[in-house]
PDB file of N, CA and C in Angstrom:
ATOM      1  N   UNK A   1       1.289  -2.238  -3.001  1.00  0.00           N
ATOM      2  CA  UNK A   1       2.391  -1.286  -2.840  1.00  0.00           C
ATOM      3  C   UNK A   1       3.748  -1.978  -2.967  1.00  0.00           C
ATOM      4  N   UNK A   2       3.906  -3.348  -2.908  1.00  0.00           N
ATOM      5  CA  UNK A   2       5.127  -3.868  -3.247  1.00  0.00           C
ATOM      6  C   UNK A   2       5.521  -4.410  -1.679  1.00  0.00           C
ATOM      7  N   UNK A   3       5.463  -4.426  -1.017  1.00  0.00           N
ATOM      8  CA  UNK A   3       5.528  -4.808   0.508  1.00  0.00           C
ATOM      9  C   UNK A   3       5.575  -6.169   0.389  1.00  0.00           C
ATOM     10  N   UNK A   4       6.845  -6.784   1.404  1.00  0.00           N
ATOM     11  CA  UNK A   4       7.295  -8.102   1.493  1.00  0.00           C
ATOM     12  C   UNK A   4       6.026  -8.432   2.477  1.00  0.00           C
ATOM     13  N   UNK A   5       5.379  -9.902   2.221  1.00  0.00           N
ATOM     14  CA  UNK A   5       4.270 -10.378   3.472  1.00  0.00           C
ATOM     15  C   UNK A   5       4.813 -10.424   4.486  1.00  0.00           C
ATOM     16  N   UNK A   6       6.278 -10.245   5.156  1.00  0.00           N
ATOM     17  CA  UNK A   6       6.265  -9.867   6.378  1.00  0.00           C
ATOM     18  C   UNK A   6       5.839  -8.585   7.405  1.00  0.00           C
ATOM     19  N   UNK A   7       5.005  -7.903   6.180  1.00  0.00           N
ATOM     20  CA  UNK A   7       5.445  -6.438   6.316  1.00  0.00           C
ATOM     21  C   UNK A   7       3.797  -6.322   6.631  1.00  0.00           C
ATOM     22  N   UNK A   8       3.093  -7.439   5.918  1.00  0.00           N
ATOM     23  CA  UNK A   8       1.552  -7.217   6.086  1.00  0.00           C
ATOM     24  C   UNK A   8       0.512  -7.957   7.012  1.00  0.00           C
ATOM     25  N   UNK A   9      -0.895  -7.688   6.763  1.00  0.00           N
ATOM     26  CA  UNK A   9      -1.659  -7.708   7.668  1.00  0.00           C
ATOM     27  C   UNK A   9      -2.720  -8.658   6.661  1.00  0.00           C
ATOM     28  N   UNK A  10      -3.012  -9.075   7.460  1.00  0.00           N
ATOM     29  CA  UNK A  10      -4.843 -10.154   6.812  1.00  0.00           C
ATOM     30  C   UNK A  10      -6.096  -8.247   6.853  1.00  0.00           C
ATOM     31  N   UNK A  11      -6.526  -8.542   5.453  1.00  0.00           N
ATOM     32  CA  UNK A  11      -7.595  -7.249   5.660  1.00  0.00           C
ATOM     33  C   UNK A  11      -9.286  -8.018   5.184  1.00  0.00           C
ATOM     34  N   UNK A  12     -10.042  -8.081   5.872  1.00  0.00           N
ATOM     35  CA  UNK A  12     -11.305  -8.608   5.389  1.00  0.00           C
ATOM     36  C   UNK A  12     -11.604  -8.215   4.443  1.00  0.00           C
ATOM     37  N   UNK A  13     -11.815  -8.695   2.900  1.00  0.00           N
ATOM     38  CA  UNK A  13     -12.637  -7.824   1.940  1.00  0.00           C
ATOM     39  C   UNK A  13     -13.936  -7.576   2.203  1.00  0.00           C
ATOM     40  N   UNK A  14     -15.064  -8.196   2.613  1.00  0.00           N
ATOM     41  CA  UNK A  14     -16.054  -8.250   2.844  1.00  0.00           C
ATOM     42  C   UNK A  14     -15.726  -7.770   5.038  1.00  0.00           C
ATOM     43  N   UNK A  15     -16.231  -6.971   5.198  1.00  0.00           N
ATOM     44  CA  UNK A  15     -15.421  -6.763   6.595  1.00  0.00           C
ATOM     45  C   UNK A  15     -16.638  -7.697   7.761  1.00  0.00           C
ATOM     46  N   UNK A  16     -16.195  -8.364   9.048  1.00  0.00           N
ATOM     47  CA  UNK A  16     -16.863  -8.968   9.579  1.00  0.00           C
ATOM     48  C   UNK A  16     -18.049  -8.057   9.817  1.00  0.00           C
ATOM     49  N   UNK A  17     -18.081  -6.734  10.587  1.00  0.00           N
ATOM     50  CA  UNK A  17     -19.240  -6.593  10.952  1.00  0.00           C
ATOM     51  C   UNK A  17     -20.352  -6.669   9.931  1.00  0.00           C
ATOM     52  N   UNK A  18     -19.818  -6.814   8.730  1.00  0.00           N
ATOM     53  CA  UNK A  18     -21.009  -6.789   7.683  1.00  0.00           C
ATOM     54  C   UNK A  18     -21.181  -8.418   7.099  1.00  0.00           C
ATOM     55  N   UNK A  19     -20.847  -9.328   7.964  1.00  0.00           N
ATOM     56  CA  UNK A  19     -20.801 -10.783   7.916  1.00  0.00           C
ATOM     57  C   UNK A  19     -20.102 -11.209   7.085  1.00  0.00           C
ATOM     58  N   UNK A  20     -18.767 -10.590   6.664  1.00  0.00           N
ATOM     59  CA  UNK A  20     -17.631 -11.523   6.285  1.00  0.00           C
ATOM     60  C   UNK A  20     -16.896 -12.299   7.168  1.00  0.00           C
ATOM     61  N   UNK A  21     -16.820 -13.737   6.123  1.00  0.00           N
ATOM     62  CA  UNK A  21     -16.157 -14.383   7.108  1.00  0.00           C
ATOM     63  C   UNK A  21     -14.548 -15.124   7.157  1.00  0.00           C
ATOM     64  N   UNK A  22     -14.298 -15.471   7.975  1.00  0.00           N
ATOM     65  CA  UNK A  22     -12.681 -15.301   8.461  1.00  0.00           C
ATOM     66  C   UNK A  22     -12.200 -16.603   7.355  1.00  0.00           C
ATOM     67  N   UNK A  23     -12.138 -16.366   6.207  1.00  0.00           N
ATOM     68  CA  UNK A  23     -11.781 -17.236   5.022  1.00  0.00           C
ATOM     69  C   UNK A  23     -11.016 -17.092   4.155  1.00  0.00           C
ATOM     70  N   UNK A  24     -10.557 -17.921   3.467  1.00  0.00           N
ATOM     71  CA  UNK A  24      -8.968 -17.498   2.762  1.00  0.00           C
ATOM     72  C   UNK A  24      -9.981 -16.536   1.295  1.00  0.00           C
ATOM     73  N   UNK A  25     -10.840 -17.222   0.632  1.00  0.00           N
ATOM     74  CA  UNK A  25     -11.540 -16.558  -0.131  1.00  0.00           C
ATOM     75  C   UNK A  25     -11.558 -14.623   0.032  1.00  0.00           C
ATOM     76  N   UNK A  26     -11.944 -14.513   1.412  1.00  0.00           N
ATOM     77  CA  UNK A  26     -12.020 -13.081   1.963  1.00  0.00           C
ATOM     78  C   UNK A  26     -11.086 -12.436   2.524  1.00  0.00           C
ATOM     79  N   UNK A  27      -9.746 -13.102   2.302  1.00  0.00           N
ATOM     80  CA  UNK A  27      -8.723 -12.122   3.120  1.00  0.00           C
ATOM     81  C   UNK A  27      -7.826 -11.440   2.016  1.00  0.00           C
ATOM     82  N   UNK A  28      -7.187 -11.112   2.106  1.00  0.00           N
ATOM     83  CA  UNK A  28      -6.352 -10.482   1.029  1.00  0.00           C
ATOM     84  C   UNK A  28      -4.511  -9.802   2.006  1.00  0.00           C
ATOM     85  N   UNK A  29      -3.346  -9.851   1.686  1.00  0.00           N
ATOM     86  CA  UNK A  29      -2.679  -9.521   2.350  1.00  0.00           C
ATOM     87  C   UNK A  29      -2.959  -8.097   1.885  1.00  0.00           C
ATOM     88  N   UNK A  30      -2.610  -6.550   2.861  1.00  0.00           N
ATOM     89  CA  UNK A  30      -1.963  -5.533   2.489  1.00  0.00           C
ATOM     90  C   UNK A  30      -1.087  -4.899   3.569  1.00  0.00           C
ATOM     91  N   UNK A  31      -0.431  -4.101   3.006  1.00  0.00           N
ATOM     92  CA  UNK A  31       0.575  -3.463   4.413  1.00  0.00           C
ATOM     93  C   UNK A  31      -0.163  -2.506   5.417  1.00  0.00           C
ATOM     94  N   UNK A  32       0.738  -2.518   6.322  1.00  0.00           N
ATOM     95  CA  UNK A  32       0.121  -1.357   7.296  1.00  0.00           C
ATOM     96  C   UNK A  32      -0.411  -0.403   6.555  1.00  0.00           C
ATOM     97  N   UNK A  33       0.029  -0.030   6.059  1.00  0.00           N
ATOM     98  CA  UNK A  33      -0.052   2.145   5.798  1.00  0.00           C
ATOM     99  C   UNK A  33      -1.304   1.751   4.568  1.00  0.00           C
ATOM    100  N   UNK A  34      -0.911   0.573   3.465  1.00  0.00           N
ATOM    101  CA  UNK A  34      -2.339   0.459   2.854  1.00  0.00           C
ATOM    102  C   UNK A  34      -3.689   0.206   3.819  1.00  0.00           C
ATOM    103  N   UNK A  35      -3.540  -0.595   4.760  1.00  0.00           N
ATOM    104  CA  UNK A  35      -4.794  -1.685   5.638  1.00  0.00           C
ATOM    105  C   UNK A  35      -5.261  -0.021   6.466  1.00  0.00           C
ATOM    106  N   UNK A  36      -4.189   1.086   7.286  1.00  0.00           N
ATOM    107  CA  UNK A  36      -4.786   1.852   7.155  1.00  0.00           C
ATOM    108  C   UNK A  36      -5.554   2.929   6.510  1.00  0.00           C
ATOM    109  N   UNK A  37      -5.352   3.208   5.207  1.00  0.00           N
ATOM    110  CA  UNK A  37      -5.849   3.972   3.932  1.00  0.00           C
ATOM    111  C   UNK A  37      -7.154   3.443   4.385  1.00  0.00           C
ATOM    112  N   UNK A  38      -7.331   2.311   4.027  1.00  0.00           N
ATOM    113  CA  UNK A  38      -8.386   0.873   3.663  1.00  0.00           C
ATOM    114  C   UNK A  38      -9.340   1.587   4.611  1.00  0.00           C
ATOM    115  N   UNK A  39      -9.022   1.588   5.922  1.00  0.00           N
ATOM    116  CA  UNK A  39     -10.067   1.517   7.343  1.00  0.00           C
ATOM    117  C   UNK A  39     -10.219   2.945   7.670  1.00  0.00           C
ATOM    118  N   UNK A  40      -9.483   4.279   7.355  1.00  0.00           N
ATOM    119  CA  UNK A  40      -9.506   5.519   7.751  1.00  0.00           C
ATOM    120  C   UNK A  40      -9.735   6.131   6.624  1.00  0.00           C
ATOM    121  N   UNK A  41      -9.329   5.932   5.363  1.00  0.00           N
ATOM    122  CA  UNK A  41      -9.505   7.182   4.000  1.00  0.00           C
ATOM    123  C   UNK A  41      -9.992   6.684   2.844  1.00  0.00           C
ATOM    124  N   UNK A  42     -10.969   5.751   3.691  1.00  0.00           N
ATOM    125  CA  UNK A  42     -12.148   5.433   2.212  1.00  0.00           C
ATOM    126  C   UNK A  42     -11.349   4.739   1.331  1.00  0.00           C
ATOM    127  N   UNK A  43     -10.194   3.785   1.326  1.00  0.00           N
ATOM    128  CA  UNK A  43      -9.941   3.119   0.045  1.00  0.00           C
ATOM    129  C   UNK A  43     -10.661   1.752   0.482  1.00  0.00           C
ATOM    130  N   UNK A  44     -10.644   0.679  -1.211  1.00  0.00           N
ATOM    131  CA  UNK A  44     -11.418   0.124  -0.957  1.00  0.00           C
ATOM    132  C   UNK A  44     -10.381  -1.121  -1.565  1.00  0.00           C
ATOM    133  N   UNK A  45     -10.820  -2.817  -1.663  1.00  0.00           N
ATOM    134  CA  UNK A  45     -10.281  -4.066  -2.385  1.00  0.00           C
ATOM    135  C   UNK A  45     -11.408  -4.228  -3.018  1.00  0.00           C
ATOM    136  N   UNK A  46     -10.901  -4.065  -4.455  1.00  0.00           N
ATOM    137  CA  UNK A  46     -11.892  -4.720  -5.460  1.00  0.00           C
ATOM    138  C   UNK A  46     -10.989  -5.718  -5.883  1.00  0.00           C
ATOM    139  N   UNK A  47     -12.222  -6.839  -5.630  1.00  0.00           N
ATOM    140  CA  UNK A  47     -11.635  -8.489  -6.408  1.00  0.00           C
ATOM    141  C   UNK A  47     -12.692  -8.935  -7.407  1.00  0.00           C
ATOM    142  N   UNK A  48     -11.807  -9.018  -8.662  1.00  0.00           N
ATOM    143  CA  UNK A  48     -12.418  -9.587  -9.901  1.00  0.00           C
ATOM    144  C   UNK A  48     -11.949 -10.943 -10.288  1.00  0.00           C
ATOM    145  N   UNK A  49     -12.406 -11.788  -9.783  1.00  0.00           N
ATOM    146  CA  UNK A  49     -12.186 -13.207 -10.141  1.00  0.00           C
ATOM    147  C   UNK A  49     -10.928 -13.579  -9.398  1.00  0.00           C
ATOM    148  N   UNK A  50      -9.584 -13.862  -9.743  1.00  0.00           N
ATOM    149  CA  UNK A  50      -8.735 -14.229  -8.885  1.00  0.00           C
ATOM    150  C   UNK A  50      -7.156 -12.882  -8.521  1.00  0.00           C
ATOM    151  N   UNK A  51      -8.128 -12.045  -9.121  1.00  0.00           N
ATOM    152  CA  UNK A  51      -7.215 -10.120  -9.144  1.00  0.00           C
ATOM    153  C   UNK A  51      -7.951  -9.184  -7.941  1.00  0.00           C
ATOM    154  N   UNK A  52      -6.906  -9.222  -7.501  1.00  0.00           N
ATOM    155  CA  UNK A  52      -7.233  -8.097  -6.391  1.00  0.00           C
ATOM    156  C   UNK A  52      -6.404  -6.416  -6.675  1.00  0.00           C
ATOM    157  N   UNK A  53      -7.353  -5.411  -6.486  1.00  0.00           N
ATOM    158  CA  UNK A  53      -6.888  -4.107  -6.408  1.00  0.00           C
ATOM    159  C   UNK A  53      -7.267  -3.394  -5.527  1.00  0.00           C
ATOM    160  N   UNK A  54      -5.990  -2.665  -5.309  1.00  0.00           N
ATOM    161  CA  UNK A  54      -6.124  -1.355  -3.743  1.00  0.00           C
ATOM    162  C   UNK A  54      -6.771   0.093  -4.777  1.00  0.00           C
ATOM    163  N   UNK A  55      -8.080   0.334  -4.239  1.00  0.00           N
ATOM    164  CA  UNK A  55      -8.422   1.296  -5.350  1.00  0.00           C
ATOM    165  C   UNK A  55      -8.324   2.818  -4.007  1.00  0.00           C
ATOM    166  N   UNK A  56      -7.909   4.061  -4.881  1.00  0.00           N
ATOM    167  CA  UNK A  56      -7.933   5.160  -3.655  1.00  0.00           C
ATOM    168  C   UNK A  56      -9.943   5.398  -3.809  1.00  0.00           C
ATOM    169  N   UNK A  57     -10.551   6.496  -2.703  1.00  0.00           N
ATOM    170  CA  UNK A  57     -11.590   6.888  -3.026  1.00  0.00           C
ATOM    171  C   UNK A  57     -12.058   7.361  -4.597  1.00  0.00           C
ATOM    172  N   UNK A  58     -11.210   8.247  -5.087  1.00  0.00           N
ATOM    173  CA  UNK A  58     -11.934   8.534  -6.679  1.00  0.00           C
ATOM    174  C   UNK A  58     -11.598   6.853  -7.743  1.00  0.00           C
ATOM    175  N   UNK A  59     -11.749   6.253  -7.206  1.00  0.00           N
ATOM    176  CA  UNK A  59     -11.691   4.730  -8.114  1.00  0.00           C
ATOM    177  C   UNK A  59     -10.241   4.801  -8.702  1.00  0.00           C
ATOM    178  N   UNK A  60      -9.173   5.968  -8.263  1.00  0.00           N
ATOM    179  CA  UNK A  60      -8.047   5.229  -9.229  1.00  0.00           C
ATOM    180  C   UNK A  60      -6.779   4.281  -8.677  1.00  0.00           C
ATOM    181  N   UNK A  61      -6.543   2.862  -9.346  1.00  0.00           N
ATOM    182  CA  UNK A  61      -6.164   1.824  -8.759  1.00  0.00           C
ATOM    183  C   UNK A  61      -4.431   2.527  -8.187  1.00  0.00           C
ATOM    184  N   UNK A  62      -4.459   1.866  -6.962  1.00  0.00           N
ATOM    185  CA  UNK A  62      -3.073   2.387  -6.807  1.00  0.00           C
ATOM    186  C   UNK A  62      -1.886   1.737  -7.283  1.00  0.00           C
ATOM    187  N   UNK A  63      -2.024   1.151  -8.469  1.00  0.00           N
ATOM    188  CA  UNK A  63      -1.230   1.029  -9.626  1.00  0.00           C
ATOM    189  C   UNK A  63      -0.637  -0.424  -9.570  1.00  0.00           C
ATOM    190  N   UNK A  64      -0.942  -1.096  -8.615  1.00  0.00           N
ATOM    191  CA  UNK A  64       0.189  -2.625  -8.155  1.00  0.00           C
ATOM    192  C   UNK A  64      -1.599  -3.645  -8.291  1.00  0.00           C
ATOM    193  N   UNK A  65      -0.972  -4.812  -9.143  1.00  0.00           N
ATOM    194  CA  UNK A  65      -2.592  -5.408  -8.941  1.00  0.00           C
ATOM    195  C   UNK A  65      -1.879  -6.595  -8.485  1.00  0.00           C
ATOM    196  N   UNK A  66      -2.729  -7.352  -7.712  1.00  0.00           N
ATOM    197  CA  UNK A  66      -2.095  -8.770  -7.381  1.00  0.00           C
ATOM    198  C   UNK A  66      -2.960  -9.676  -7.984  1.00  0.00           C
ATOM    199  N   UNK A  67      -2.541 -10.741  -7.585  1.00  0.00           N
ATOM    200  CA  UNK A  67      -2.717 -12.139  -8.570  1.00  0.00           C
ATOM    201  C   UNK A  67      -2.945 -13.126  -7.338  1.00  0.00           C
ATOM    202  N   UNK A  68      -4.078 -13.856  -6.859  1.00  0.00           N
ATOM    203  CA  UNK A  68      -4.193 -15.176  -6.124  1.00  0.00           C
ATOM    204  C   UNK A  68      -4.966 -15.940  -6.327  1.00  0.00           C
ATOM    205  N   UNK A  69      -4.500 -17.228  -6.267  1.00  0.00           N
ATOM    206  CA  UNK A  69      -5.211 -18.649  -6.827  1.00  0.00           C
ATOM    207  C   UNK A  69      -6.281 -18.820  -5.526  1.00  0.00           C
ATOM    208  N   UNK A  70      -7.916 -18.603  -5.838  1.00  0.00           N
ATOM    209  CA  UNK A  70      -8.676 -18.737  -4.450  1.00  0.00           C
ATOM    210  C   UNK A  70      -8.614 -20.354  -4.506  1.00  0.00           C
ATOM    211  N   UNK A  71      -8.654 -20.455  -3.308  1.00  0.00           N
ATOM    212  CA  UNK A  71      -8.703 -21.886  -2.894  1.00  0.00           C
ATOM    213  C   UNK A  71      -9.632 -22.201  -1.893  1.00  0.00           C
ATOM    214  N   UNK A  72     -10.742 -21.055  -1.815  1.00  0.00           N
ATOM    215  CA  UNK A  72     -11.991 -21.594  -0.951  1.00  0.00           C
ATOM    216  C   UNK A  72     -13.043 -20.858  -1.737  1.00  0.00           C
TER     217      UNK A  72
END
């Protein structure tokens, strides 16, 4: 969504109760109002190699893709 990282939250891609673990590989920054979408209205983080996307429920990306160098 464009949100300065002060603005955001660590979101598990893989979420712990389903044994993700607390790793830079698996975190991803997003903002509040996305991290809630994420946990209350079915959106999801799809990561394809070192691209991450905020997708809504009908799969369409919410338009901002990010870019991170994994380092684990």
């Amino acid at each position: 969504c464009g949100a300065p990282a002060s603005h955001c939250q660590l979101h598990h891609i893989v979420y712990r109760r389903r044994d993700g673990a607390t790793i830079v590989g698996n975190l991803v920054l997003v903002c509040w109002a996305c991290h809630h979408d994420i946990h209350h209205n079915h959106w999801t983080v799809v990561r394809t190699n070192n691209r991450y996307t905020i997708r809504r429920p009908d799969t369409t990306p919410l338009g901002l893709d990010r870019e991170r160098k994994d380092t684990g």
